[in-house]
Protein backbone atom coordinates (compact mmCIF):
# COMPACT_ATOMS: atom_id res chain seq x y z
CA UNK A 1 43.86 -3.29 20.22
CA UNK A 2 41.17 -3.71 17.65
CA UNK A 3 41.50 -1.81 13.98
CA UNK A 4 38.29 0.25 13.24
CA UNK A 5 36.43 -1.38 10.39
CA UNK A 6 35.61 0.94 7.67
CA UNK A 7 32.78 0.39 5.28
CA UNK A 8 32.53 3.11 2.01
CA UNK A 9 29.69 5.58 2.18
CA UNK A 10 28.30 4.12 -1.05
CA UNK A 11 28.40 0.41 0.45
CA UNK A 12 26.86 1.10 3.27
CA UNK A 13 23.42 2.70 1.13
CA UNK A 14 23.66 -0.05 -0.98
CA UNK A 15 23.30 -2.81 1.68
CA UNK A 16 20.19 -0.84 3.43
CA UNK A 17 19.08 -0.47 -0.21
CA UNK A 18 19.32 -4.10 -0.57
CA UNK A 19 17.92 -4.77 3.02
CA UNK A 20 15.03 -3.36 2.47
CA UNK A 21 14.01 -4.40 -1.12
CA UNK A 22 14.24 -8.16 0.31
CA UNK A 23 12.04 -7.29 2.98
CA UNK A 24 9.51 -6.01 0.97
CA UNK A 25 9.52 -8.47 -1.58
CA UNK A 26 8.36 -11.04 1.33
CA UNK A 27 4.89 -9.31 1.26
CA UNK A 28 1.94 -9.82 -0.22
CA UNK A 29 0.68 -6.72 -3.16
CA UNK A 30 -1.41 -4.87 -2.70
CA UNK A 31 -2.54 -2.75 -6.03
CA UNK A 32 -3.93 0.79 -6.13
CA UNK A 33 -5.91 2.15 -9.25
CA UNK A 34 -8.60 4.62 -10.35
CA UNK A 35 -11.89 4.07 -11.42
CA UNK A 36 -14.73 6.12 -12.69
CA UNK A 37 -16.02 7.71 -9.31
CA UNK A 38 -12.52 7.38 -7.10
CA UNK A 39 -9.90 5.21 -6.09
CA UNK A 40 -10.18 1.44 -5.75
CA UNK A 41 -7.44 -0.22 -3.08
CA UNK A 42 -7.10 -4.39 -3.06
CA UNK A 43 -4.63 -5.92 -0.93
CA UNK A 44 -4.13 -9.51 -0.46
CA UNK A 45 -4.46 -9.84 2.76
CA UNK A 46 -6.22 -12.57 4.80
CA UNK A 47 -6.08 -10.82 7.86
CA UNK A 48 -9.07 -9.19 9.11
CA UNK A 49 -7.10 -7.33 12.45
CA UNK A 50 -3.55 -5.91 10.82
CA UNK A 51 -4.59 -3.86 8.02
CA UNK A 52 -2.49 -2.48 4.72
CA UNK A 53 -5.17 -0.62 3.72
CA UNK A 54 -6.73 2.50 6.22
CA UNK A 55 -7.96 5.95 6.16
CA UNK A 56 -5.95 8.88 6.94
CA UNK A 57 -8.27 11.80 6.57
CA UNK A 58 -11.25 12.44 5.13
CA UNK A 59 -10.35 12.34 1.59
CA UNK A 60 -7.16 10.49 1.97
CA UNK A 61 -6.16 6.58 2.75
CA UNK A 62 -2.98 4.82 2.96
CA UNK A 63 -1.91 1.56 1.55
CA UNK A 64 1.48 -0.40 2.33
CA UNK A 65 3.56 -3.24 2.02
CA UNK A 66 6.40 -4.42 4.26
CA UNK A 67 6.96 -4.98 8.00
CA UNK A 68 3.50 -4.33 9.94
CA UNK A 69 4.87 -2.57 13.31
CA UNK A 70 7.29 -0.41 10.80
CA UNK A 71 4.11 0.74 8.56
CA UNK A 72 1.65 1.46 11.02
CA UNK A 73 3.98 3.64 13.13
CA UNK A 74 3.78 5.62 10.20
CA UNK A 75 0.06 5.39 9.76
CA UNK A 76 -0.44 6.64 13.28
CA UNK A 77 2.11 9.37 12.73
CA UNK A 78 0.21 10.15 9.19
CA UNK A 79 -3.16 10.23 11.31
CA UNK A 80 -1.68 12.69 14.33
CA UNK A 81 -0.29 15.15 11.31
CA UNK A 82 -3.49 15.10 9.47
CA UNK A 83 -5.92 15.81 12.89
CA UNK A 84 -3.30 18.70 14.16
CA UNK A 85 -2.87 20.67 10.89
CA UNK A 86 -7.20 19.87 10.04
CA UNK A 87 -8.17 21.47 14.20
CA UNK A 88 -4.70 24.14 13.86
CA UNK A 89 -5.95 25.51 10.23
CA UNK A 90 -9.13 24.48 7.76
CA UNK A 91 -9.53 20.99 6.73
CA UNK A 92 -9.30 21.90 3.45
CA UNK A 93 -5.65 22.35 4.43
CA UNK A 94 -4.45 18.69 5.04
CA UNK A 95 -3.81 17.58 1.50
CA UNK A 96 -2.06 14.03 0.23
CA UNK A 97 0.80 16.09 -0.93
CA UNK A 98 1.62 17.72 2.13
CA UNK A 99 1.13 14.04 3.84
CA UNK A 100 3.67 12.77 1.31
CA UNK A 101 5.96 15.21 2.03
CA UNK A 102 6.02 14.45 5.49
CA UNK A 103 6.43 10.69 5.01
CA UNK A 104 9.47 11.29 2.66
CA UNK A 105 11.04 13.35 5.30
CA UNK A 106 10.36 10.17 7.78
CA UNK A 107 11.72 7.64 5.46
CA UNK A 108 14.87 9.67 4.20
CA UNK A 109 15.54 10.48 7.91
CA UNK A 110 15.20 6.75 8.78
CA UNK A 111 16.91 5.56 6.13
CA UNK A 112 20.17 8.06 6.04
CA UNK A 113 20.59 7.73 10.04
CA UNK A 114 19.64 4.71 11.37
CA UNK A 115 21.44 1.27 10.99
CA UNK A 116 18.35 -0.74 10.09
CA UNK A 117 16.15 1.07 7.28
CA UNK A 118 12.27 0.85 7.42
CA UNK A 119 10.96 -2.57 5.27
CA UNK A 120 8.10 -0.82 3.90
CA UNK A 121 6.80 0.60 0.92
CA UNK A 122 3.71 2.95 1.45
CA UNK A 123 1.04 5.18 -1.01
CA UNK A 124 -0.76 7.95 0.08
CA UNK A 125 -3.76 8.43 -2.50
CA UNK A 126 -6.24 11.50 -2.53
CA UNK A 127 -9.58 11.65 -4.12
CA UNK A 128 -10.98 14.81 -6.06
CA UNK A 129 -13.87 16.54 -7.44
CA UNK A 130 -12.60 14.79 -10.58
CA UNK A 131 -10.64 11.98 -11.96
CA UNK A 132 -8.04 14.63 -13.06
CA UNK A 133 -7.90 15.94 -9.29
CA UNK A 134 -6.90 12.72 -8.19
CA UNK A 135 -3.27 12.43 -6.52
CA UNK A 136 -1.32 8.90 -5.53
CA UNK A 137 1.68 9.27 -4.43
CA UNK A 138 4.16 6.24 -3.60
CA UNK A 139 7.08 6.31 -1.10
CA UNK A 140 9.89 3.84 -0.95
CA UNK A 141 12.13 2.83 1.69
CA UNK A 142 14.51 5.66 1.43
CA UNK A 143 12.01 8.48 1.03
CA UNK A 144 11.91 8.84 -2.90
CA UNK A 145 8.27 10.26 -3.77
CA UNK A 146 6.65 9.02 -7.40
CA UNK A 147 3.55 11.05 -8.38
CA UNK A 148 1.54 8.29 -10.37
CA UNK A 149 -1.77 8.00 -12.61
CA UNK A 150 -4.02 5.62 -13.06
CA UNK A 151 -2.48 2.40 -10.78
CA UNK A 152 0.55 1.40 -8.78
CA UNK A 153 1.41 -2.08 -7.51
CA UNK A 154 3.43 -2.77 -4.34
CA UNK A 155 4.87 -5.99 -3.22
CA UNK A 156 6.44 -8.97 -4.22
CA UNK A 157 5.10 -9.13 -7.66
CA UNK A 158 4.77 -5.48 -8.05
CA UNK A 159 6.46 -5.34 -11.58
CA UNK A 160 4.59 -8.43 -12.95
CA UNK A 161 1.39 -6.75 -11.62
CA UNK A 162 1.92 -3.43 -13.27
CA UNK A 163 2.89 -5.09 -16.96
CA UNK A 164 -0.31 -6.79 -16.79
CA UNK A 165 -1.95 -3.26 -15.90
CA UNK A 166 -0.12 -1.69 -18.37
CA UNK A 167 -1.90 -3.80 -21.06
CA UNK A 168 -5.70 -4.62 -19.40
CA UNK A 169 -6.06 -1.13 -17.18
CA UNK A 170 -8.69 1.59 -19.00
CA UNK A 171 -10.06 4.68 -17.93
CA UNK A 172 -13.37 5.36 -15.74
CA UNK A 173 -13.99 2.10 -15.25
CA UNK A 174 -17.26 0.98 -12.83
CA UNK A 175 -16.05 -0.54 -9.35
CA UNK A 176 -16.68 -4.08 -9.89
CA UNK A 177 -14.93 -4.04 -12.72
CA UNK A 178 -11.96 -2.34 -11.81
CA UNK A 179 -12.17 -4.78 -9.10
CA UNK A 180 -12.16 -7.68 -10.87
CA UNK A 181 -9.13 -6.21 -12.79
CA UNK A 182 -7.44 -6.04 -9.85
CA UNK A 183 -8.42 -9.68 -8.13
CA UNK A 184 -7.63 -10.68 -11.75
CA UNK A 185 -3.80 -9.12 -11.61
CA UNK A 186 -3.06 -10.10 -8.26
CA UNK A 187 -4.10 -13.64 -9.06
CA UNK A 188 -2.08 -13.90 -12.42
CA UNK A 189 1.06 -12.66 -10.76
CA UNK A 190 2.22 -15.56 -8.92
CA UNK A 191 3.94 -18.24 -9.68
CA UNK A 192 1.51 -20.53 -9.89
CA UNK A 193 -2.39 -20.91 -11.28
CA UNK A 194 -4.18 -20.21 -8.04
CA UNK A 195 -7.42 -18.22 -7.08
CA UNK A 196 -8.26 -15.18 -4.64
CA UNK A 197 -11.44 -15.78 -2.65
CA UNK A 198 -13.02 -12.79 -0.73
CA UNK A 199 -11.20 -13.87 2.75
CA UNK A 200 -8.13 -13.93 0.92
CA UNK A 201 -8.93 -9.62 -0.06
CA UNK A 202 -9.15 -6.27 1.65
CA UNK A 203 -10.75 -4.08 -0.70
CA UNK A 204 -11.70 -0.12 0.33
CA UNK A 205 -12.47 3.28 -1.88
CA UNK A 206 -11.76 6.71 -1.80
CA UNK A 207 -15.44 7.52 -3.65
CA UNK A 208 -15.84 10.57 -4.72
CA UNK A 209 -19.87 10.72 -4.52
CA UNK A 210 -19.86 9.87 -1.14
CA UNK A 211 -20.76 13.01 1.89
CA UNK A 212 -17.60 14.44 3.80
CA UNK A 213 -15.84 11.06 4.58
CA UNK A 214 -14.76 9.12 0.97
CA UNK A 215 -13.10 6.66 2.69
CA UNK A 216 -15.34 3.25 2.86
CA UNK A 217 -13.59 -0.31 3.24
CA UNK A 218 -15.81 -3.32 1.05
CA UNK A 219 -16.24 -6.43 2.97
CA UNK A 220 -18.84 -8.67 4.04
CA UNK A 221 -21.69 -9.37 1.60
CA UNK A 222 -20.79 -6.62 -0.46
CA UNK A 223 -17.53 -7.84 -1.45
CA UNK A 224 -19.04 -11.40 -1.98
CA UNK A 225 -21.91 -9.99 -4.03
CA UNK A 226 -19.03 -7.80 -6.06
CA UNK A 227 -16.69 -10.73 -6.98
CA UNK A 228 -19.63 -12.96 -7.82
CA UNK A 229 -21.15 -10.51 -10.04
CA UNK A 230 -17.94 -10.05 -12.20
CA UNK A 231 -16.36 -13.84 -12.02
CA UNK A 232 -13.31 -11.93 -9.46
CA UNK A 233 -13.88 -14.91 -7.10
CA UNK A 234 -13.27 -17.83 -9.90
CA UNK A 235 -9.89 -16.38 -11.07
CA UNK A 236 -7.48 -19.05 -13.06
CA UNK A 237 -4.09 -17.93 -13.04
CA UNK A 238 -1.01 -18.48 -15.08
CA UNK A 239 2.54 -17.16 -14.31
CA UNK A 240 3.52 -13.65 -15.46
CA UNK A 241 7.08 -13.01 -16.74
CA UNK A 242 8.43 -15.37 -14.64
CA UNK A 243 7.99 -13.42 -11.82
CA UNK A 244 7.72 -15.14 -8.37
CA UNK A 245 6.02 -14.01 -4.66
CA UNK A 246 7.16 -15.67 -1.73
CA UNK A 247 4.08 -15.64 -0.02
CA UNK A 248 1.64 -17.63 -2.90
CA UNK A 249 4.10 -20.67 -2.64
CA UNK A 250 3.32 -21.23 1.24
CA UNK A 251 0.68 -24.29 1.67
CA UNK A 252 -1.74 -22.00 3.76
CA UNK A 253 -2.09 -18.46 3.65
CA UNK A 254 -0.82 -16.41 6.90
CA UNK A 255 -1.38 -12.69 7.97
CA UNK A 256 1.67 -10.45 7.35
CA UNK A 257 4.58 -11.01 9.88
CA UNK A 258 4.43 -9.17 13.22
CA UNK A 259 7.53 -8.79 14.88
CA UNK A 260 5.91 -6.57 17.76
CA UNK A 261 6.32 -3.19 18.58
CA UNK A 262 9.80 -1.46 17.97
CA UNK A 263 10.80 1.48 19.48
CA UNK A 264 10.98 3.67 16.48
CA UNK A 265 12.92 6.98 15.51
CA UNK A 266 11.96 10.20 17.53
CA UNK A 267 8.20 11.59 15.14
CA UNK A 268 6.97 8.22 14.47
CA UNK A 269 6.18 6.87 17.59
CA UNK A 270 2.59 7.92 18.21
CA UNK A 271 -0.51 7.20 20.16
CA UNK A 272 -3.00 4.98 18.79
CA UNK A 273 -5.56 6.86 16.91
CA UNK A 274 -8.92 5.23 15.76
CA UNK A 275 -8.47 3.54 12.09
């Protein structure tokens, strides 16, 4: 007869704690900042099909890092919430707070009672009247909510990013050049000198001038013209702090990992919705 194995309470959130931070240290940034007429979102991301970066609602996008199948069951799920509460009440009523909110829920409930914890790391980012109406929120695996300001990084080099941010970021900047502050960070953060062409980004904005819908993703000959414009495409890089991300050392880039579709806790698993 077998002995039951016991494993402490406290060891047992410390290995899912430790599970997940290694998982989400595997993926590429992706860094999140405001600029004079909204939020700017820049992911490195060379795939053009699995996105990090999407809208939510009409004044609200979502950004993440981690496993794809994990992060866009809770996109969809984000996307459901936001269309029943927008037909059930006003529109006015789906807010990035009360999207937050949910997502914490999601992730706490994932976390505390399931054996595998959720490899992602997600921000839910709303766009005012005003720069002081903004509101970013970022989640973590275990459902902890951080109100930021200004920028947040995500990733492997997410605290090597936001040191350099700390010291280069200013207020109301003009798009291209908070996007060439962020193509710049992104670049400097790895371990090696290396640049970021435009099929290396996705880049979208929450802008603030735009009619109804702020949410508008930069690609194409936009993006090119953009990066050209500001010198974002000719970044030379040097190691910051010693800080390392797994994914700039690989000889070619590669989309994020897909490991298919799980079958995920009961309030995540939704239908497709339009991105």
């Amino acid at each position: 007869m077998s002995m039951p194995f016991y494993v402490p309470a406290e060891q047992q959130v410390k290995d899912k704690a430790d599970y997940a931070r290694k998982g989400i240290a595997r993926g590429r940034s992706v860094v999140v900042l405001q600029y004079g007429d909204g939020i700017l979102f820049v992911a490195e991301n060379p795939s053009r099909a699995l996105h990090k970066i999407s809208e939510i609602y009409d004044r609200i996008a979502f950004a993440a890092v981690g496993k794809y199948n994990e992060f866009e069951n809770l996109r969809k799920a984000g996307v459901r919430l936001a269309d029943l509460q927008g037909y059930s009440y006003d529109r006015r009523d789906v807010t990035g707070r009360g999207l937050a909110n949910a997502y914490a829920q999601t992730l706490g409930t994932i976390f505390t009672e399931s054996i595998k914890p959720y490899e992602v790391e997600i921000v839910v980012a709303e766009v005012g009247e005003s720069a002081e109406d903004d509101q970013i929120y970022r989640l973590t695996y275990d459902g902890s909510v951080a109100d930021e300001h200004r920028y947040v990084a995500m990733g492997g080099s997410a605290e090597a990013i936001a040191n350099l941010l700390e010291q280069r970021y200013q207020d109301a900047l003009a798009l291209p050049d908070a996007l060439r502050l962020a193509v710049d960070v992104l670049s400097e953060a790895g371990p090696s000198p290396r640049t970021l062409p435009a099929s290396q980004l996705e880049v979208a904005v929450l802008d603030r001038n735009r009619p109804q819908r702020k949410f508008q993703r930069v690609l194409g000959p936009r993006l090119d013209s953009m990066l050209a414009a500001t010198g974002g495409a000719q970044v030379s890089a040097f190691s910051a702090n010693g800080e390392t991300d797994a994914d700039a050392a690989e000889e070619a880039p590669k989309p994020e990992r897909f490991s298919g579709p799980d079958t995920p806790p009961a309030g995540t698993d939704l239908p497709d919705s339009p991105d």
